[in-house]
Protein backbone atom coordinates (compact mmCIF):
# COMPACT_ATOMS: atom_id res chain seq x y z
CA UNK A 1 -8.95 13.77 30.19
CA UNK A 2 -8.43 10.68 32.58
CA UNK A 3 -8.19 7.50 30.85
CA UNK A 4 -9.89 4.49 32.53
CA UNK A 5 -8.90 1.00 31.36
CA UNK A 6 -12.42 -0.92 29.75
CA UNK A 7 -12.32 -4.48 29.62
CA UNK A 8 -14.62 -5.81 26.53
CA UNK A 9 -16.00 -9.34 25.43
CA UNK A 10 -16.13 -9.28 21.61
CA UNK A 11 -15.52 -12.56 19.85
CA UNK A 12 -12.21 -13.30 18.15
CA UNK A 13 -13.02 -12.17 14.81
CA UNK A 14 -14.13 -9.21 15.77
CA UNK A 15 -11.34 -8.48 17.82
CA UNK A 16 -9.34 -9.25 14.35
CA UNK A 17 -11.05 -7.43 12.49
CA UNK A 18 -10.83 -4.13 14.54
CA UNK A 19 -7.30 -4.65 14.02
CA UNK A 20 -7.15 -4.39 11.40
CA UNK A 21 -9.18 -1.83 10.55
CA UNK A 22 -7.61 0.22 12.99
CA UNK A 23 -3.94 -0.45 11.75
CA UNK A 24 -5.39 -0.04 8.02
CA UNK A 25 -6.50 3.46 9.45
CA UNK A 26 -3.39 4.24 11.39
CA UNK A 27 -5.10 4.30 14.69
CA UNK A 28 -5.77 2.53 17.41
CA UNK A 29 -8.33 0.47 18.43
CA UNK A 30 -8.94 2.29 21.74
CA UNK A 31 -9.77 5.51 19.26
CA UNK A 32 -12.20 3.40 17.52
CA UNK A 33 -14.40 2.54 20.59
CA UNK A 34 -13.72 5.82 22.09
CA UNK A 35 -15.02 7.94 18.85
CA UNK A 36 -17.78 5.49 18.59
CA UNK A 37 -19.09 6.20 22.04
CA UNK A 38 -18.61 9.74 21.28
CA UNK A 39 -20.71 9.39 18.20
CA UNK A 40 -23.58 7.87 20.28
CA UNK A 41 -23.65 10.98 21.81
CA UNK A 42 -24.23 13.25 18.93
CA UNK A 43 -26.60 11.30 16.57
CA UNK A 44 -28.46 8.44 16.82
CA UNK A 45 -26.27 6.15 14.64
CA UNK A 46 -22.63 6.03 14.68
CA UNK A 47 -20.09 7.84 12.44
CA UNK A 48 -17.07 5.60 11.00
CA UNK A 49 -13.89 6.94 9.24
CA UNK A 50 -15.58 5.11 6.30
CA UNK A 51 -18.79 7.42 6.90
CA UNK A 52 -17.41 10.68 7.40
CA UNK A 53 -14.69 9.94 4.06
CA UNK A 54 -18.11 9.70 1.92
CA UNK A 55 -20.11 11.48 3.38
CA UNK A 56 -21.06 14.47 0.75
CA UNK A 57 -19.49 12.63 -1.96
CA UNK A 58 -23.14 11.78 -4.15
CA UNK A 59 -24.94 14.76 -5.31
CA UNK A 60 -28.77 14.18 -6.08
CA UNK A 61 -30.55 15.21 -9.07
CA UNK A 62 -31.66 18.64 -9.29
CA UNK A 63 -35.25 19.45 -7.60
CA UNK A 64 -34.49 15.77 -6.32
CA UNK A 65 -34.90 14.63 -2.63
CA UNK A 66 -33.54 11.56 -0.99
CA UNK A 67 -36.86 10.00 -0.40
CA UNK A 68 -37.84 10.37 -4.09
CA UNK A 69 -34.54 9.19 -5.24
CA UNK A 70 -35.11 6.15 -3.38
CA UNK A 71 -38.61 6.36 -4.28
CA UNK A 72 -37.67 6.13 -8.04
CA UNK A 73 -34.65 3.28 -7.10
CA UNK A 74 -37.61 1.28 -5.61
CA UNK A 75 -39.62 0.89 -8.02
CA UNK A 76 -37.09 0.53 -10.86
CA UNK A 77 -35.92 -2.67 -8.86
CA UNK A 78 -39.27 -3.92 -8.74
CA UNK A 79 -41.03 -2.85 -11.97
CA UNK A 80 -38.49 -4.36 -13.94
């Protein structure tokens, strides 16, 4: 695949902070923006390292959906 160089304008910080992340990853930050545009791509939000390591990780209730559990977390946090 041909690489083509991107020039971005992302405030300091955020600049930071990607590298951080990335070198907390061990990758680089080019990887980053490259899997995220990939990700746009094949869903409609973006997967993250941080996604895809919990992703599967919570199991619901038995018989249980994911509206009704938040259903259920909902109104506990408002009933109370």
């Amino acid at each position: 695949m041909k690489k083509v160089k991107l020039t971005l304008s992302v405030p300091e910080n955020g600049v930071k902070l990607a590298k951080r992340y990335a070198r907390k990853n061990k990758t680089t930050v080019s990887s980053l923006v490259n899997r995220f545009f990939a990700s746009l791509e094949n869903s409609q939000s973006p997967q993250t390292p941080l996604t895809d390591s919990l992703t599967g990780i919570a199991k619901l209730p038995k018989g249980m959906d994911e509206k009704e559990l938040l259903e259920d977390a909902i109104l506990e946090k408002h009933l109370r």
